[in-house]
PDB file of N, CA and C in Angstrom:
ATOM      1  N   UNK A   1     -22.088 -40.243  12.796  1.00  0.00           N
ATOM      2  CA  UNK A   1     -21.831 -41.543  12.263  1.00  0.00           C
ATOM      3  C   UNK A   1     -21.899 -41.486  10.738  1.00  0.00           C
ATOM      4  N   UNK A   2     -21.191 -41.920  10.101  1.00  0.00           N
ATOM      5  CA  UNK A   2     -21.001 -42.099   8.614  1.00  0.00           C
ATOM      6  C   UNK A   2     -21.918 -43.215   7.608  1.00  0.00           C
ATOM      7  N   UNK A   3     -22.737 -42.668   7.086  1.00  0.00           N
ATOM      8  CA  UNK A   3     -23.465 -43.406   6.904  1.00  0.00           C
ATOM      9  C   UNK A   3     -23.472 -43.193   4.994  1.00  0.00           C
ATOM     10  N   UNK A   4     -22.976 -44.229   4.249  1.00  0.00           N
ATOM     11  CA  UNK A   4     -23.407 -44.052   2.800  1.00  0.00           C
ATOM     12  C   UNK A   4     -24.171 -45.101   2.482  1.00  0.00           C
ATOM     13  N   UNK A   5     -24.545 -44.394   1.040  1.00  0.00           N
ATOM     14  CA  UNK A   5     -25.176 -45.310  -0.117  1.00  0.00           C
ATOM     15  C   UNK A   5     -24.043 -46.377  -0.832  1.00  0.00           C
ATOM     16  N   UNK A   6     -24.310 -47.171  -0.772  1.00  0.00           N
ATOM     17  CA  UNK A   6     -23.938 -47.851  -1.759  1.00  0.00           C
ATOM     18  C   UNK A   6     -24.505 -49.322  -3.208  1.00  0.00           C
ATOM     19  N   UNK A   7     -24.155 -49.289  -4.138  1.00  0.00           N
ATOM     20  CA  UNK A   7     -24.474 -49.786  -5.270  1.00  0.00           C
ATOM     21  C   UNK A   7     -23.724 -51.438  -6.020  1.00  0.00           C
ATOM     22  N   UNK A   8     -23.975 -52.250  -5.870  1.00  0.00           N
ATOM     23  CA  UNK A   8     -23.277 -53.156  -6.604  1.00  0.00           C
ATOM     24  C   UNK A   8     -23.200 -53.547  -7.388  1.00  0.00           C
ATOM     25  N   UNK A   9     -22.569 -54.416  -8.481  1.00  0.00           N
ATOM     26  CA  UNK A   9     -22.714 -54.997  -9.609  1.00  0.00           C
ATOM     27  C   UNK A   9     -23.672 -55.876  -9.817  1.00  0.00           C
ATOM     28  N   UNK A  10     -24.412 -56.236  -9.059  1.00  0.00           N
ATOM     29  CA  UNK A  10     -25.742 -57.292  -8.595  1.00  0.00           C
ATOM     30  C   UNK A  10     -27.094 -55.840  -9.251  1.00  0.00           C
ATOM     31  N   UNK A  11     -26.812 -54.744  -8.749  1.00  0.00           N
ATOM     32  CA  UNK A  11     -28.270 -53.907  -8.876  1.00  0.00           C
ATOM     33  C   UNK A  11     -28.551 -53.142  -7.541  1.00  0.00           C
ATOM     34  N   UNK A  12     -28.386 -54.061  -6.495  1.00  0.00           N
ATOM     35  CA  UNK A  12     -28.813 -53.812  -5.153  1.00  0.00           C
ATOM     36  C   UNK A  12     -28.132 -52.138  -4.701  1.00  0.00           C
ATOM     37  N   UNK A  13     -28.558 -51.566  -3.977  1.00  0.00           N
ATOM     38  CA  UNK A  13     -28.573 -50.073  -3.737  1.00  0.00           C
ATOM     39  C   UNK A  13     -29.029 -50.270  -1.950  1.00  0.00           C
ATOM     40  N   UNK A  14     -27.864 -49.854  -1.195  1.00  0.00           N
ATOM     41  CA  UNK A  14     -28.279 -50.232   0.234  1.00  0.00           C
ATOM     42  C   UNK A  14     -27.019 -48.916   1.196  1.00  0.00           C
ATOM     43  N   UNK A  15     -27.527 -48.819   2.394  1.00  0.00           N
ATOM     44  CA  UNK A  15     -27.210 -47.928   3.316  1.00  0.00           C
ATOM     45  C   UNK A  15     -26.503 -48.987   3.968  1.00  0.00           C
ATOM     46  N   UNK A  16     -24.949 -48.430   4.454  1.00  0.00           N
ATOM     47  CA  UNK A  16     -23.825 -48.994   5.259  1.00  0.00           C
ATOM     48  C   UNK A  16     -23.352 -47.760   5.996  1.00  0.00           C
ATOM     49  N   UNK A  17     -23.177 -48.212   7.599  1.00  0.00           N
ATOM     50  CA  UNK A  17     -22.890 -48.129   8.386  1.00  0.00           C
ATOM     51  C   UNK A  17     -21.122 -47.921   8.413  1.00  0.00           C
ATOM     52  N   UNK A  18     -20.145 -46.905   8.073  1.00  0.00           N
ATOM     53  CA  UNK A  18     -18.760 -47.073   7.397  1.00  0.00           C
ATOM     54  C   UNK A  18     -17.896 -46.619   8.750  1.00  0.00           C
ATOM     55  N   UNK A  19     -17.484 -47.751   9.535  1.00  0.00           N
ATOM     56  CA  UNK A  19     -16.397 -47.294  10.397  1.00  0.00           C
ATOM     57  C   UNK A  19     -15.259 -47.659  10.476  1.00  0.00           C
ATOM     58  N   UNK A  20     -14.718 -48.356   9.113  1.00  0.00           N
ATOM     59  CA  UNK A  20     -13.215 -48.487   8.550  1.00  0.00           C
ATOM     60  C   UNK A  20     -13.121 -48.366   7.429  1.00  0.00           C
ATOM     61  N   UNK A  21     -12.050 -48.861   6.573  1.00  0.00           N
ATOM     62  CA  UNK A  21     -11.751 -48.919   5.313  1.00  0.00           C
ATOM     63  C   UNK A  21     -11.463 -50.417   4.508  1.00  0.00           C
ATOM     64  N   UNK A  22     -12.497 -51.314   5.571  1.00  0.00           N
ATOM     65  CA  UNK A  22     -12.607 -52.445   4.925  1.00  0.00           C
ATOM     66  C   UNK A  22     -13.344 -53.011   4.152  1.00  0.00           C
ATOM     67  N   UNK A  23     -12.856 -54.118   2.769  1.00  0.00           N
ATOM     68  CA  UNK A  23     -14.643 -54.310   2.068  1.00  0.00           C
ATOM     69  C   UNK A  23     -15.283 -54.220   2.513  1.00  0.00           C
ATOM     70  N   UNK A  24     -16.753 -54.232   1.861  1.00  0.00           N
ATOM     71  CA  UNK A  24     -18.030 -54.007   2.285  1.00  0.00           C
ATOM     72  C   UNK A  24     -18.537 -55.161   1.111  1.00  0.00           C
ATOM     73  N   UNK A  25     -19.471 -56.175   1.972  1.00  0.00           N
ATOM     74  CA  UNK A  25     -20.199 -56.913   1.135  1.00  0.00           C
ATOM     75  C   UNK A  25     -21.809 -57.112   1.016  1.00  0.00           C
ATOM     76  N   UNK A  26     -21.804 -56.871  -0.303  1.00  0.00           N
ATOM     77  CA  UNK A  26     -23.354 -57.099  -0.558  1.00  0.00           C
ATOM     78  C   UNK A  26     -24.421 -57.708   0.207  1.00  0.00           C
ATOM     79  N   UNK A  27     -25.507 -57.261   0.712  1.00  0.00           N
ATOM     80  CA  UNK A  27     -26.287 -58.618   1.594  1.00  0.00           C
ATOM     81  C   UNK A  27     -27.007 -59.235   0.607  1.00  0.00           C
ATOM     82  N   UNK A  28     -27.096 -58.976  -0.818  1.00  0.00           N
ATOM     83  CA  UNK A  28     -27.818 -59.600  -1.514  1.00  0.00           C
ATOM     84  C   UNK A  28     -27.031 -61.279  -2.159  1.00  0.00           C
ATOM     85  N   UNK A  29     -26.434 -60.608  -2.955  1.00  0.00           N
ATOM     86  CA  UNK A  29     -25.333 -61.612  -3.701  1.00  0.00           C
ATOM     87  C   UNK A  29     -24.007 -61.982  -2.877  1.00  0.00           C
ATOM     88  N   UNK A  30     -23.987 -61.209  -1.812  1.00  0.00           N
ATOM     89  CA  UNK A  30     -22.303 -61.878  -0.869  1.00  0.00           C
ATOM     90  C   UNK A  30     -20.892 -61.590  -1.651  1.00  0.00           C
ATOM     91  N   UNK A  31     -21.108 -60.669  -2.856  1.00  0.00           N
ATOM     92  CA  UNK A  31     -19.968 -60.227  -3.581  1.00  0.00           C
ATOM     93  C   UNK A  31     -19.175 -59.083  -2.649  1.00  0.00           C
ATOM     94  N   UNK A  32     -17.960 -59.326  -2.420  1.00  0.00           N
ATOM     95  CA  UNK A  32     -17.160 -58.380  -1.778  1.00  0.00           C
ATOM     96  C   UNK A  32     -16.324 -57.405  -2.172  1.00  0.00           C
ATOM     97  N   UNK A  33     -16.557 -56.210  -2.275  1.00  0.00           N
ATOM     98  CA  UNK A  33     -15.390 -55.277  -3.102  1.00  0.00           C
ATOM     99  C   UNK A  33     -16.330 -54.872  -4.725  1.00  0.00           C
ATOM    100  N   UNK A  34     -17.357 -55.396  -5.037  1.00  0.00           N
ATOM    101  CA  UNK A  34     -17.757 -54.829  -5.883  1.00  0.00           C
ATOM    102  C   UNK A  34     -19.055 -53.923  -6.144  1.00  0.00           C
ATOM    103  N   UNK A  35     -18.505 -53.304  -5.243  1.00  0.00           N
ATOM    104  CA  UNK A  35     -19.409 -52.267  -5.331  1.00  0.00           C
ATOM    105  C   UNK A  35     -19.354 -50.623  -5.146  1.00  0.00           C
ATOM    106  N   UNK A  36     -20.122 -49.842  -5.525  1.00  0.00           N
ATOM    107  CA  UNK A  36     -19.349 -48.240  -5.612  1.00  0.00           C
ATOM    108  C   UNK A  36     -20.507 -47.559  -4.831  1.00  0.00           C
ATOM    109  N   UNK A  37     -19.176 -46.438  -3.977  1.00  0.00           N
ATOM    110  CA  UNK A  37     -20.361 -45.509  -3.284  1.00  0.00           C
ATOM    111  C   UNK A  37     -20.756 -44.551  -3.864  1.00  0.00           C
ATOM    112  N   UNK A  38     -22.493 -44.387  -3.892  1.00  0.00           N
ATOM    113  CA  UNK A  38     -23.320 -42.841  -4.442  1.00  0.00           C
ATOM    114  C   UNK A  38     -22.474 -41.978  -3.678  1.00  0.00           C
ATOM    115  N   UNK A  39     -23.049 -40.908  -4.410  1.00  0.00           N
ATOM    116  CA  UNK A  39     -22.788 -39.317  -4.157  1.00  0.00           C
ATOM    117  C   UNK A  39     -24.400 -39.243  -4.415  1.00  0.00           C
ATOM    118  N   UNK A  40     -24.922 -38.890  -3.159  1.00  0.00           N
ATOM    119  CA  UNK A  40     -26.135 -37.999  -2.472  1.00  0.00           C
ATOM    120  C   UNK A  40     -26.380 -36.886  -1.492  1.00  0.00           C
ATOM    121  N   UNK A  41     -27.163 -36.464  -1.108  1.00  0.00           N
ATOM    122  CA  UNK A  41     -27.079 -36.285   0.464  1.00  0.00           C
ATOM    123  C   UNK A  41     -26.758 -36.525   1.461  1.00  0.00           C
ATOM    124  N   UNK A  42     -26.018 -36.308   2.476  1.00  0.00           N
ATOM    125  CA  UNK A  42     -25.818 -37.021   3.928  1.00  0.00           C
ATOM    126  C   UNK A  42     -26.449 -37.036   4.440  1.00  0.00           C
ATOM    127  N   UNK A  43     -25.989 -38.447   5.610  1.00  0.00           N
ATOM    128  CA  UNK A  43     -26.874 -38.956   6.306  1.00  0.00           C
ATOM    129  C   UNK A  43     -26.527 -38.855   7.543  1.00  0.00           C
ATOM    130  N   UNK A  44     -27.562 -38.526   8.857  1.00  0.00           N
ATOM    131  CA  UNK A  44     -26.448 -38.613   9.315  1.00  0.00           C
ATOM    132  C   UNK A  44     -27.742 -39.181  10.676  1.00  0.00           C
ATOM    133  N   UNK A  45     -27.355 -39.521  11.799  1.00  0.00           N
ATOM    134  CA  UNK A  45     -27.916 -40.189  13.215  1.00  0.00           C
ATOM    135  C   UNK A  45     -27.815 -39.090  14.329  1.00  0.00           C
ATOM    136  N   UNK A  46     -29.060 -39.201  15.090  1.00  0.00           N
ATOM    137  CA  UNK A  46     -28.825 -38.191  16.365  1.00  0.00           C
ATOM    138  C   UNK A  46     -29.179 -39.525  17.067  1.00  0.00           C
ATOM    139  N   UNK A  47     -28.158 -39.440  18.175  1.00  0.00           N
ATOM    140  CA  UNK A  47     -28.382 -40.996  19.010  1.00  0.00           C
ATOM    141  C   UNK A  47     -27.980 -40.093  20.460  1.00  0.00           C
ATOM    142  N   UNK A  48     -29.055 -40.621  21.532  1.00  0.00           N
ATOM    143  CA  UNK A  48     -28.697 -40.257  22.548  1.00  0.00           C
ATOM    144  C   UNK A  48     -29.829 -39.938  23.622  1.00  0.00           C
ATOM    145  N   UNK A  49     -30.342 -39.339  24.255  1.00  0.00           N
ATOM    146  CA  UNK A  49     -31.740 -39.481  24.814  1.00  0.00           C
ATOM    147  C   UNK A  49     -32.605 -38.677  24.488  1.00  0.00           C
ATOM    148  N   UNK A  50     -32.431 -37.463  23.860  1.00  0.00           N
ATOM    149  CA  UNK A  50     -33.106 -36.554  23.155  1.00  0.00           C
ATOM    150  C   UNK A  50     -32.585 -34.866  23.115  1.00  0.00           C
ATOM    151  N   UNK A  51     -33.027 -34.523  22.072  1.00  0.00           N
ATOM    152  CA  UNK A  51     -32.704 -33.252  21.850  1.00  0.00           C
ATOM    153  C   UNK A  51     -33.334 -32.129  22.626  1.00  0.00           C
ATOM    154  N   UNK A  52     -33.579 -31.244  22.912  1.00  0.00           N
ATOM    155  CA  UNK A  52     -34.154 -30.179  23.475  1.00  0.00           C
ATOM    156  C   UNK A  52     -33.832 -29.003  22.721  1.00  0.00           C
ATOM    157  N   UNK A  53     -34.833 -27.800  22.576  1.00  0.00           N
ATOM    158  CA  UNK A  53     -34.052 -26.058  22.511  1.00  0.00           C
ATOM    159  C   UNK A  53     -33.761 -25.750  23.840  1.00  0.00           C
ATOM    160  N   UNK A  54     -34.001 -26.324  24.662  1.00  0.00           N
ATOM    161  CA  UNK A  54     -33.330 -25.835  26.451  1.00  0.00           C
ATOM    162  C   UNK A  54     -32.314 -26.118  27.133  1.00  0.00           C
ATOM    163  N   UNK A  55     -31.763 -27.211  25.936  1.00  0.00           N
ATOM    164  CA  UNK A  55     -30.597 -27.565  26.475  1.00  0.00           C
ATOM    165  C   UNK A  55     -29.446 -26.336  26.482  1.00  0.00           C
ATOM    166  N   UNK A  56     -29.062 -25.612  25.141  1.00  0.00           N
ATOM    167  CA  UNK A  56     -28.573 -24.909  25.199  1.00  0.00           C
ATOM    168  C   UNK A  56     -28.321 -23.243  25.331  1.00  0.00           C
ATOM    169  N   UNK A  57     -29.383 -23.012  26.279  1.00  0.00           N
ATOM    170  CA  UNK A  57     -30.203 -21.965  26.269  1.00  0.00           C
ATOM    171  C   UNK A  57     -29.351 -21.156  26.702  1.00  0.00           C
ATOM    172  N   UNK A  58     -29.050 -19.819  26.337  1.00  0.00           N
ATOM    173  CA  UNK A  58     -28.792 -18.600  27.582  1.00  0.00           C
ATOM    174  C   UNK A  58     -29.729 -17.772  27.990  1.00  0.00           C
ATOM    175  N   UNK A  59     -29.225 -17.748  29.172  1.00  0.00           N
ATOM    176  CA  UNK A  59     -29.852 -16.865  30.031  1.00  0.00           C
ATOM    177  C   UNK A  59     -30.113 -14.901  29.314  1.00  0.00           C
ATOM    178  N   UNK A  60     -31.434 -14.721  29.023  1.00  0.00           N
ATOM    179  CA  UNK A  60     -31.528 -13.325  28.455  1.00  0.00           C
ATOM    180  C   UNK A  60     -31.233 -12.470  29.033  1.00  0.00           C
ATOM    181  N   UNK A  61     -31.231 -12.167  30.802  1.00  0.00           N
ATOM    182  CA  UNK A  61     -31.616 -11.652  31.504  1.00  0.00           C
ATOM    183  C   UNK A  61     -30.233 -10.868  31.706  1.00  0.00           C
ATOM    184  N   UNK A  62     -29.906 -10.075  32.055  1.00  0.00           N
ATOM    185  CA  UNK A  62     -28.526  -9.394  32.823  1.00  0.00           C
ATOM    186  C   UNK A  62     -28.717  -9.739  34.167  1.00  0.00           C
ATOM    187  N   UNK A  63     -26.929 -10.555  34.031  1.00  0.00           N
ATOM    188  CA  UNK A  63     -26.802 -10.689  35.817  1.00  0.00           C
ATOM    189  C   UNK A  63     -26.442  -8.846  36.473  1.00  0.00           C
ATOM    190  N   UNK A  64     -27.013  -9.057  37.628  1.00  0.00           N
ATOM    191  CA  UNK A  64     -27.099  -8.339  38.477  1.00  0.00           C
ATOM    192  C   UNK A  64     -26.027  -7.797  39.650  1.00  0.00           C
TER     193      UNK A  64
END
């Protein structure tokens, strides 16, 4: 899932959730379109019931 930073002309600095290419508006001030995305680190979500190392395990053993 795509997840950036973004910055507005207000000050405010907040994490959005990006699954189109439509404005994005401030939750502070309600200004739409004015605002620019950081360049940081990615972010990113593991969603699902959980991870394991056993999930993808092989077998060490030689089949027989």
């Amino acid at each position: 899932m795509p997840i950036f930073d973004y910055r507005c002309d207000c000050g405010n600095i907040w994490e959005e959730l990006v699954l189109d290419d439509a404005p994005l508006k401030c939750p502070v001030c309600d200004m739409v379109g004015q605002n620019t995305r950081l360049v940081g680190p990615s972010h990113f979500r593991l969603m699902g019931d959980g991870w394991y190392k056993t999930d993808f395990k092989r077998n060490t053993k030689a089949e027989e």
